[in-house]
N, C-alpha and C. Protein backbone atom coordinates (compact mmCIF):
# COMPACT_ATOMS: atom_id res chain seq x y z
N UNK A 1 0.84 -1.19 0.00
CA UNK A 1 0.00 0.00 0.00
C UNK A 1 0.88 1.25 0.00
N UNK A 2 0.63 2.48 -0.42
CA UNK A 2 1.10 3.63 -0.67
C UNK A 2 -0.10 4.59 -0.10
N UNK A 3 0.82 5.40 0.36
CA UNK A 3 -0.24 6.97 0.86
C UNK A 3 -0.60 7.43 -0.18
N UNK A 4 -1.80 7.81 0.08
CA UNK A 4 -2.14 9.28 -1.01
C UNK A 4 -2.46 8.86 -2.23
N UNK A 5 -2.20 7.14 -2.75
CA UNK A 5 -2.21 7.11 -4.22
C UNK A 5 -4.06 6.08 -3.82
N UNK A 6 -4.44 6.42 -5.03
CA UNK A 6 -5.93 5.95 -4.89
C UNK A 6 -5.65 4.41 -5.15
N UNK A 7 -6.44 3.81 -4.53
CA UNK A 7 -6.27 2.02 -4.34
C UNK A 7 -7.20 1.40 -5.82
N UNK A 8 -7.44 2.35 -6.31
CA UNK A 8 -7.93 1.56 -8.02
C UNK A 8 -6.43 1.56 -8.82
N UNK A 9 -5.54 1.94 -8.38
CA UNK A 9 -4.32 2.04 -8.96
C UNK A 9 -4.04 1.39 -8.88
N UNK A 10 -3.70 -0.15 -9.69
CA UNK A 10 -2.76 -0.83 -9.35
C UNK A 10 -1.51 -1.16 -9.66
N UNK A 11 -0.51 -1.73 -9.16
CA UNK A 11 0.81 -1.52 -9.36
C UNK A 11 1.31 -1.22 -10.89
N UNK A 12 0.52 -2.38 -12.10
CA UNK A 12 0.75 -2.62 -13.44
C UNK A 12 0.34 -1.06 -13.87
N UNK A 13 -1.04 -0.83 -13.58
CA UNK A 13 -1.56 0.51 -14.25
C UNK A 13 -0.67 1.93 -13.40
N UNK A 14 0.20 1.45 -12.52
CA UNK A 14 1.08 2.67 -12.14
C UNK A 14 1.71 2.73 -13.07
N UNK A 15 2.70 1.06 -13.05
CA UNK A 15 4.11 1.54 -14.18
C UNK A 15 3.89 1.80 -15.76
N UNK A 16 2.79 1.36 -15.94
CA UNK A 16 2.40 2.04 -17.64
C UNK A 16 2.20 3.52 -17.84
N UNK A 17 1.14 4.29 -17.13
CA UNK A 17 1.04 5.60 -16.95
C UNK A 17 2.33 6.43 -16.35
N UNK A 18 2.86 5.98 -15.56
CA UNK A 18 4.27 6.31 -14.81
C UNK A 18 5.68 6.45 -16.38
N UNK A 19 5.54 5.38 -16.75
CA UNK A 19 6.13 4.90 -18.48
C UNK A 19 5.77 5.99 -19.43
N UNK A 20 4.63 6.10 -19.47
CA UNK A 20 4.36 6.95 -20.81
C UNK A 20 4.58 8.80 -20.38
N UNK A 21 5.17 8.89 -21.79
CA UNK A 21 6.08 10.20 -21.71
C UNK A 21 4.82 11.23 -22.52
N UNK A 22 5.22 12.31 -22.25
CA UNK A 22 4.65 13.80 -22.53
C UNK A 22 4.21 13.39 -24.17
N UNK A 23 2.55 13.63 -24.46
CA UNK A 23 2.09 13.26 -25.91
C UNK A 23 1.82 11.93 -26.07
N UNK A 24 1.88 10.92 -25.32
CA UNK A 24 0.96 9.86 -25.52
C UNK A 24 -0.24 9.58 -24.69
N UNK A 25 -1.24 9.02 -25.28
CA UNK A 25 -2.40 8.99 -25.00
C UNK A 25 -2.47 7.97 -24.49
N UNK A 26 -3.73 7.53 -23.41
CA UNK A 26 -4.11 6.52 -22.87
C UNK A 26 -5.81 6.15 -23.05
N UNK A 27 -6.10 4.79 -23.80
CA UNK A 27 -7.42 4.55 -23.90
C UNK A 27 -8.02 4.39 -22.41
N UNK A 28 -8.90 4.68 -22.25
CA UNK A 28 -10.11 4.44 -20.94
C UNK A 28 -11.42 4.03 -21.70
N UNK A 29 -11.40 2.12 -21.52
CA UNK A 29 -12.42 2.13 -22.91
C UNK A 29 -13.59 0.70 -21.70
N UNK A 30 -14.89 1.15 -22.82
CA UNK A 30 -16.24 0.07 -21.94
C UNK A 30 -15.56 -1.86 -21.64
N UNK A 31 -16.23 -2.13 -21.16
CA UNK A 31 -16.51 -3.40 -20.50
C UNK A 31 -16.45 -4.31 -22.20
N UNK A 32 -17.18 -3.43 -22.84
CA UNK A 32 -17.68 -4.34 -24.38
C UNK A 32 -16.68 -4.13 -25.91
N UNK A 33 -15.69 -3.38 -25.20
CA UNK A 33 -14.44 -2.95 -26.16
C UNK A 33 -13.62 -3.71 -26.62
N UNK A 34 -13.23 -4.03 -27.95
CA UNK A 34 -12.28 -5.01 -28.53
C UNK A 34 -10.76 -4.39 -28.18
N UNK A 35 -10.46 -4.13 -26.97
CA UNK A 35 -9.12 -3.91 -26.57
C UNK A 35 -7.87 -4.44 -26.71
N UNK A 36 -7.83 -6.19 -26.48
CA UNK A 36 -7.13 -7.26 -27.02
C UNK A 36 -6.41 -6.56 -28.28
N UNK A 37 -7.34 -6.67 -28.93
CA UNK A 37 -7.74 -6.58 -30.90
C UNK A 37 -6.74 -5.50 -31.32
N UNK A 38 -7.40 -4.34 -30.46
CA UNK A 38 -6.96 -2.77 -31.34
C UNK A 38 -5.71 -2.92 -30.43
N UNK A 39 -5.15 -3.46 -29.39
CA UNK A 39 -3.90 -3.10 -28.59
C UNK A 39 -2.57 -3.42 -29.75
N UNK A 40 -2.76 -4.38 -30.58
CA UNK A 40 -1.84 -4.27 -30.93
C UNK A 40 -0.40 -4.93 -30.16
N UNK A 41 -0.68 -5.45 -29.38
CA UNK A 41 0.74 -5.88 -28.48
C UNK A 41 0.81 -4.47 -27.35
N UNK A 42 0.09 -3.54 -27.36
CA UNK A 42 0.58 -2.75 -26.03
C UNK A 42 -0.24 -3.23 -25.11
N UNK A 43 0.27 -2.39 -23.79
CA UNK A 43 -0.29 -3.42 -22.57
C UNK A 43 -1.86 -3.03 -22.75
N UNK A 44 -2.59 -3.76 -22.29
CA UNK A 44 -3.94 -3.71 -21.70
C UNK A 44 -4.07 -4.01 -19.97
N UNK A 45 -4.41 -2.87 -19.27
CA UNK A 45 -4.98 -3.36 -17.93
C UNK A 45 -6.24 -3.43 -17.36
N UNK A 46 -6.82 -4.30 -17.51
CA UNK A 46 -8.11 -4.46 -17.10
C UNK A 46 -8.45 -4.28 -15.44
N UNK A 47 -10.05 -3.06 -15.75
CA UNK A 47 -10.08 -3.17 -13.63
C UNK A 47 -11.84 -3.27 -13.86
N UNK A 48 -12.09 -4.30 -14.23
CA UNK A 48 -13.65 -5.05 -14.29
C UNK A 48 -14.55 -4.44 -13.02
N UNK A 49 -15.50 -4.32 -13.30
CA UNK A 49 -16.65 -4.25 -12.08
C UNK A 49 -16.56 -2.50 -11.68
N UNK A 50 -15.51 -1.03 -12.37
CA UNK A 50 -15.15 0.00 -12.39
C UNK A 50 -16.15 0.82 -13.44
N UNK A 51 -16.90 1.85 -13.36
CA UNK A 51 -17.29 2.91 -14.36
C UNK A 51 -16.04 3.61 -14.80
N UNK A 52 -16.33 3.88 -16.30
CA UNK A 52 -15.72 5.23 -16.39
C UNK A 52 -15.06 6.41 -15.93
N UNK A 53 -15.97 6.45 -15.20
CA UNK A 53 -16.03 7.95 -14.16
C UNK A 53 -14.94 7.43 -13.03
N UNK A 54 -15.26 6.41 -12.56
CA UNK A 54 -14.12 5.76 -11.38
C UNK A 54 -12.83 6.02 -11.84
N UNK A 55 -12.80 5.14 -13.00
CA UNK A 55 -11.08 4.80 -13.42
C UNK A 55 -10.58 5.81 -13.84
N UNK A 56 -11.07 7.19 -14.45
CA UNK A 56 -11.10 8.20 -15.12
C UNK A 56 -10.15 9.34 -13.59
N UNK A 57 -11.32 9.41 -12.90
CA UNK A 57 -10.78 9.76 -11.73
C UNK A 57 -9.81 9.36 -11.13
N UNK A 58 -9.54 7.97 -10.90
CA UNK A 58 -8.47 7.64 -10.50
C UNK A 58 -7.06 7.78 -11.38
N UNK A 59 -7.10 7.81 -12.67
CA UNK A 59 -5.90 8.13 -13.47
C UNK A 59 -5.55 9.59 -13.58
N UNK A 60 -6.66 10.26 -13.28
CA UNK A 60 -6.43 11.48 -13.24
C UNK A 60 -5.78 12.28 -12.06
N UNK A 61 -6.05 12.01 -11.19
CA UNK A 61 -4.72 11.27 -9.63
C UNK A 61 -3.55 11.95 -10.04
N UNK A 62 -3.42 11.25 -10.99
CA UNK A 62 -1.77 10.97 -10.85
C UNK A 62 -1.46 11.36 -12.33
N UNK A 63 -2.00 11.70 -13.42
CA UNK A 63 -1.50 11.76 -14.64
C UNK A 63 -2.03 13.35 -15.08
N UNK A 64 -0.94 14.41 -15.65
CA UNK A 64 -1.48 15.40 -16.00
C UNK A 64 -1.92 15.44 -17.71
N UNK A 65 -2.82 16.48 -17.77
CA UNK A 65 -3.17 16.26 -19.13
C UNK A 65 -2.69 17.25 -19.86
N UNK A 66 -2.30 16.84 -21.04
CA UNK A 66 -1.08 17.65 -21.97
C UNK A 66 -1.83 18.90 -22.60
N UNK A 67 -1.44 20.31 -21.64
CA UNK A 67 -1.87 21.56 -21.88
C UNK A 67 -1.22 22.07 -23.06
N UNK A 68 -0.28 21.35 -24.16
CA UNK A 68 -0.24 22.18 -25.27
C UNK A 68 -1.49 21.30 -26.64
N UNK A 69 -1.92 20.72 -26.24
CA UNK A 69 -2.88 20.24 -27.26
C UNK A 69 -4.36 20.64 -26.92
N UNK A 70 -4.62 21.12 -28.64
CA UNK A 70 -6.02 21.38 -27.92
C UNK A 70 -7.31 21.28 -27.46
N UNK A 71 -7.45 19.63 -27.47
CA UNK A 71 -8.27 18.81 -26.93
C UNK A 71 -7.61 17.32 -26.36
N UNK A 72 -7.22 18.17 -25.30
CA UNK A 72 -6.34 16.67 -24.41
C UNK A 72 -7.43 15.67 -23.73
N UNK A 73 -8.44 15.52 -24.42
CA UNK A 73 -9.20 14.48 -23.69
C UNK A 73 -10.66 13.99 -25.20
N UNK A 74 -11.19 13.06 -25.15
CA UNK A 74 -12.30 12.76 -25.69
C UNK A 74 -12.92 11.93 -25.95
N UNK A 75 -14.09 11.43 -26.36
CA UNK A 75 -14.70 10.48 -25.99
C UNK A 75 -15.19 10.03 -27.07
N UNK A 76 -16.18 8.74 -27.03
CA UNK A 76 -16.34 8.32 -28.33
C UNK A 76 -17.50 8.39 -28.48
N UNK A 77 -18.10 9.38 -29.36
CA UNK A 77 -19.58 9.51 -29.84
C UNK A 77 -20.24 8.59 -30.14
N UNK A 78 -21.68 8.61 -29.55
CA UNK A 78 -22.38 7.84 -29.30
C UNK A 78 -23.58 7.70 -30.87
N UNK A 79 -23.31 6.44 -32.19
CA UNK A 79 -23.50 6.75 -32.80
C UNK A 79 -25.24 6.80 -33.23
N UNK A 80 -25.77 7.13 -32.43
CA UNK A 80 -27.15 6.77 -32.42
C UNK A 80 -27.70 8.10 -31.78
N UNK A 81 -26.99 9.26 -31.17
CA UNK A 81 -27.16 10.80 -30.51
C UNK A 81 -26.76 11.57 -31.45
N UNK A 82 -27.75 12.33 -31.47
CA UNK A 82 -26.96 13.62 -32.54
C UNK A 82 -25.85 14.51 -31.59
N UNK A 83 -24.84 14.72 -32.19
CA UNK A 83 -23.91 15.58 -32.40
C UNK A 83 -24.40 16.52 -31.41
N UNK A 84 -23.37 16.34 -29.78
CA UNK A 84 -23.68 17.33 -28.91
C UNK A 84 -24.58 16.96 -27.82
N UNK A 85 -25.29 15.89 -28.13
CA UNK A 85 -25.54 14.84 -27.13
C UNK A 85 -25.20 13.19 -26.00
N UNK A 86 -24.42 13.52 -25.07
CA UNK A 86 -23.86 12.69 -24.26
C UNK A 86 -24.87 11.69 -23.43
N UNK A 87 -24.15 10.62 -23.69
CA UNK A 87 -24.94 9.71 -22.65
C UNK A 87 -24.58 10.13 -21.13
N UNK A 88 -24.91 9.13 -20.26
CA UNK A 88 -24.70 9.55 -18.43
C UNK A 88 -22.90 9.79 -18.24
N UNK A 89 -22.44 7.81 -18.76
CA UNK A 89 -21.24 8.02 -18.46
C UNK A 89 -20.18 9.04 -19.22
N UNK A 90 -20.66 9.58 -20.51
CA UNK A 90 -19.85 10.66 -20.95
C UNK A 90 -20.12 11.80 -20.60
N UNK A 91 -20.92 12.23 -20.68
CA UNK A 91 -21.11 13.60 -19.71
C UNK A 91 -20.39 13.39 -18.50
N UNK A 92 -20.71 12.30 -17.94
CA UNK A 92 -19.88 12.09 -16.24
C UNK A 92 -18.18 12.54 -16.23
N UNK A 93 -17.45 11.84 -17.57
CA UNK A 93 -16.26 11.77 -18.10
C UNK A 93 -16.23 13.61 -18.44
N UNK A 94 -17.46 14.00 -18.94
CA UNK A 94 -16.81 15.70 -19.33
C UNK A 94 -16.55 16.43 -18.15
N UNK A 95 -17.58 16.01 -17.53
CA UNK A 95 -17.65 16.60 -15.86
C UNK A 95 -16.22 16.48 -15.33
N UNK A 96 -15.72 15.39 -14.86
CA UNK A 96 -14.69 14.81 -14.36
C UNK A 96 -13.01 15.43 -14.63
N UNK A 97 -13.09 15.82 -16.15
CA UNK A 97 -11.94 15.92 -16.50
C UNK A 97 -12.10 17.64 -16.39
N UNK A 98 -13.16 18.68 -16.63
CA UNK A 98 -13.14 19.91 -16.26
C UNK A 98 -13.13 20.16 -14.93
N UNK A 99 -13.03 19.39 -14.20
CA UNK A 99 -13.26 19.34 -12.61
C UNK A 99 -11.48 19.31 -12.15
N UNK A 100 -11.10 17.84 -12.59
CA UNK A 100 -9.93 17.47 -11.95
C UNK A 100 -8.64 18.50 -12.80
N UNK A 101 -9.03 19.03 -14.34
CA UNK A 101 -7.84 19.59 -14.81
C UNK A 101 -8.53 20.95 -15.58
N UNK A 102 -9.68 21.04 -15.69
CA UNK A 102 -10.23 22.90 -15.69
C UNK A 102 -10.33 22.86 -17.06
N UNK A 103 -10.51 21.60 -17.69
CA UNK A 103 -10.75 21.78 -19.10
C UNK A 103 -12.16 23.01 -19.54
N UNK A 104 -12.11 23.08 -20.26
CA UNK A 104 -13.42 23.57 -20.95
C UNK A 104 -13.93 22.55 -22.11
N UNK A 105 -15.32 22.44 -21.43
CA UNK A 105 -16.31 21.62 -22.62
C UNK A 105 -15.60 21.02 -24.12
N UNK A 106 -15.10 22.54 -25.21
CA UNK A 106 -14.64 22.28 -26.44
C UNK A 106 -13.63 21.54 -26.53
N UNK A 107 -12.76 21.32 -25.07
CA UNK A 107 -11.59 20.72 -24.89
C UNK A 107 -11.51 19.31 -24.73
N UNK A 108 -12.84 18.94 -24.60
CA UNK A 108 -13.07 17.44 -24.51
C UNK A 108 -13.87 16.66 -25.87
N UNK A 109 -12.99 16.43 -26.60
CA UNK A 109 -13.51 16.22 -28.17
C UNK A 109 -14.30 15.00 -28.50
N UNK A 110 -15.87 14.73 -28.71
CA UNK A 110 -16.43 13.82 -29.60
C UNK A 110 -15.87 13.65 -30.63
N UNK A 111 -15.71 12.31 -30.83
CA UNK A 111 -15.05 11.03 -31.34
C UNK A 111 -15.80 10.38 -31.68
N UNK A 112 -15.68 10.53 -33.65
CA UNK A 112 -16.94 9.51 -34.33
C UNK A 112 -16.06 8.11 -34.09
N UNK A 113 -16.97 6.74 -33.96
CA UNK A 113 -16.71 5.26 -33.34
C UNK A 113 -15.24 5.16 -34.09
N UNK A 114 -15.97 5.21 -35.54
CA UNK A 114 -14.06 4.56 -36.07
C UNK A 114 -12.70 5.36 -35.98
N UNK A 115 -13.29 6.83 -35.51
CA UNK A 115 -11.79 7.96 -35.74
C UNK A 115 -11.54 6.98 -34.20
N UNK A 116 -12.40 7.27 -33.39
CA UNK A 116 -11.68 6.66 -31.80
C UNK A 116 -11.03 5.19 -32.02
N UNK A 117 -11.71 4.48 -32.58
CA UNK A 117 -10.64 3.07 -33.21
C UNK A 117 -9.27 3.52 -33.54
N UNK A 118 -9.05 4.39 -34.71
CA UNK A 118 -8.20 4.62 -34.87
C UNK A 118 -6.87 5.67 -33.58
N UNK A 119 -7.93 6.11 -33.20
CA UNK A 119 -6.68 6.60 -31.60
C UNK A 119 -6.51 5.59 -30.60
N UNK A 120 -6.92 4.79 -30.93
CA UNK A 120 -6.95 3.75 -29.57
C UNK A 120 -5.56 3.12 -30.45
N UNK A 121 -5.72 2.61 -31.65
CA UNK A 121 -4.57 2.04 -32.32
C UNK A 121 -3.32 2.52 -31.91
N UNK A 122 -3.35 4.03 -31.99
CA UNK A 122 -2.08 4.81 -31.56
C UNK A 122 -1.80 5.02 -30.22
N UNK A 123 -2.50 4.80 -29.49
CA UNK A 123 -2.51 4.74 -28.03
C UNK A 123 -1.15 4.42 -27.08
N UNK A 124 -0.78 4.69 -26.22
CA UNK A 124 0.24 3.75 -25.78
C UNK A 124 -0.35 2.62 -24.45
N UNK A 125 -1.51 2.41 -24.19
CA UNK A 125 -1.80 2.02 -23.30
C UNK A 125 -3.61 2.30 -23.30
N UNK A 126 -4.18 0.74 -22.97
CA UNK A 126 -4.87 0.68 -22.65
C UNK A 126 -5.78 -0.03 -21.50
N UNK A 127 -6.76 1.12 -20.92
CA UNK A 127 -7.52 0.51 -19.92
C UNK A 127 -8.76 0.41 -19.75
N UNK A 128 -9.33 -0.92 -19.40
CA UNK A 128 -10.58 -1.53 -20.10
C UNK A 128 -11.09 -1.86 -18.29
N UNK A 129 -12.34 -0.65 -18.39
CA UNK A 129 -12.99 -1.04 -17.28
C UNK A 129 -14.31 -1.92 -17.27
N UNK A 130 -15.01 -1.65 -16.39
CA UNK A 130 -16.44 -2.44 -16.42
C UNK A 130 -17.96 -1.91 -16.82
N UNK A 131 -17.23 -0.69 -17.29
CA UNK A 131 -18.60 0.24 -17.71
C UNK A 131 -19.04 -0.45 -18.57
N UNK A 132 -20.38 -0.45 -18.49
CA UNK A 132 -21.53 -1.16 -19.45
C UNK A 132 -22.41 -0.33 -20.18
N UNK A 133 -22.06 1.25 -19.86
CA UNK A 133 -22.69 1.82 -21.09
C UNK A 133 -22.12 1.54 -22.18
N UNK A 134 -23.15 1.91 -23.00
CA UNK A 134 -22.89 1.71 -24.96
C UNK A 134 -22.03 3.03 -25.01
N UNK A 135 -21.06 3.18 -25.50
CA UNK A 135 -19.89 3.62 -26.00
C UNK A 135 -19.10 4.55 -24.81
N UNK A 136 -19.29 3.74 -23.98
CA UNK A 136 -18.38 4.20 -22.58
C UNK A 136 -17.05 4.13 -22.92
N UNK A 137 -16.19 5.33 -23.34
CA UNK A 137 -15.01 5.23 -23.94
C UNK A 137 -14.29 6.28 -24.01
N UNK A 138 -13.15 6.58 -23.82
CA UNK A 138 -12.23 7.90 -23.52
C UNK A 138 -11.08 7.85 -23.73
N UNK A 139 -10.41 9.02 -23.97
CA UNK A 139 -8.85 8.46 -24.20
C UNK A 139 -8.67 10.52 -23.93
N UNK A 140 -6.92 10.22 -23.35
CA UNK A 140 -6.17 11.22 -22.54
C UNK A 140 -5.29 11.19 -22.87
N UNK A 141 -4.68 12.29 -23.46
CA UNK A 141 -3.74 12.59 -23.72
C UNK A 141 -2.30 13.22 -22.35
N UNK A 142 -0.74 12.65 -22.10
CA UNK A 142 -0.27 13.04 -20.86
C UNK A 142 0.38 14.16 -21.61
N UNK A 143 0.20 15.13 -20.00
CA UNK A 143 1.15 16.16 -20.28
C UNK A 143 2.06 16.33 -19.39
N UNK A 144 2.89 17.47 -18.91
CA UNK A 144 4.49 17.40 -17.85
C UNK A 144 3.65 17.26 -16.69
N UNK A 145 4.37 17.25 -15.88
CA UNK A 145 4.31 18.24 -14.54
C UNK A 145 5.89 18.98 -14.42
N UNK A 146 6.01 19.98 -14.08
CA UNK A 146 6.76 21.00 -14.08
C UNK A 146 7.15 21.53 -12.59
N UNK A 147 8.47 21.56 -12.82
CA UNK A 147 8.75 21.99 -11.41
C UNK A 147 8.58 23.19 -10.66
N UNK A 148 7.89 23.23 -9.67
CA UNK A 148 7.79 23.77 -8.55
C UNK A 148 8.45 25.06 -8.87
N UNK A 149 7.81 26.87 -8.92
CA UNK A 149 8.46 27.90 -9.20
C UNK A 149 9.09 28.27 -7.75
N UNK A 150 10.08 28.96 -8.05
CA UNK A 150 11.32 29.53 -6.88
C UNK A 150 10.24 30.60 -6.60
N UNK A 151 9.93 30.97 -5.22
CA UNK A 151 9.02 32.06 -4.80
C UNK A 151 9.62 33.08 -4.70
């Protein structure tokens, strides 16, 4: 056990996020996601029986999101909502990430199904929770953390 670090963390999903350097992205994808498939040989860590919103939060802990891009976060449109309409767990996910890193709304980009296939491909890491909504799916881009200014 470790202080301070949230206990959905587990050791594997430390050293991958801990691993990945400034500009790579991390999938946060549903229960019903061909993750295996699109990984490609990168890791997959599975944390079953977790929402979105949980694991989302908990990576967000510890991982900053890369403030020179200009939608460091987004989700995968839901292809059956028009354009601008979120289900529970994505809205939850927009909530979450303007909360924990001050995004603004435009900053969290809908993702038609196959463009998000295709970022998940490029991904460096993916994590496959237990969300059971229909297109419960996200991906984050890391950014620095920066040292501490001399007062």
């Amino acid at each position: 056990m470790l202080k301070g670090i949230d206990p959905l963390l587990t050791p594997d999903l430390l050293k991958h996020l801990c691993a990945m350097g400034h500009g790579e992205w991390v999938a946060v994808v549903d229960a019903n996601f061909t993750a295996e498939w699109l990984a490609g040989g990168k890791p997959v860590v599975r944390l079953p029986g977790q929402s979105l919103e949980r694991v989302v939060r908990a990576v967000l802990s510890v991982f900053p999101l890369a403030a020179d891009v200009a939608q460091p976060a987004g989700f995968m449109q839901h292809g059956d909502l028009p354009r601008g309409q979120t289900t529970p767990a994505q809205a939850a996910f927009i909530r979450m990430t303007a909360s924990w890193e001050g995004l603004l709304p435009d900053q969290v980009e809908a993702i038609e199904r196959y463009d998000f296939y295709d970022r998940v491909k490029a991904a460096s890491l993916i994590v496959q929770t237990g969300e059971a909504t229909a297109y419960g799916n996200a991906i984050l881009c890391k950014g620095v953390i920066l040292p501490p200014t001399a007062d």
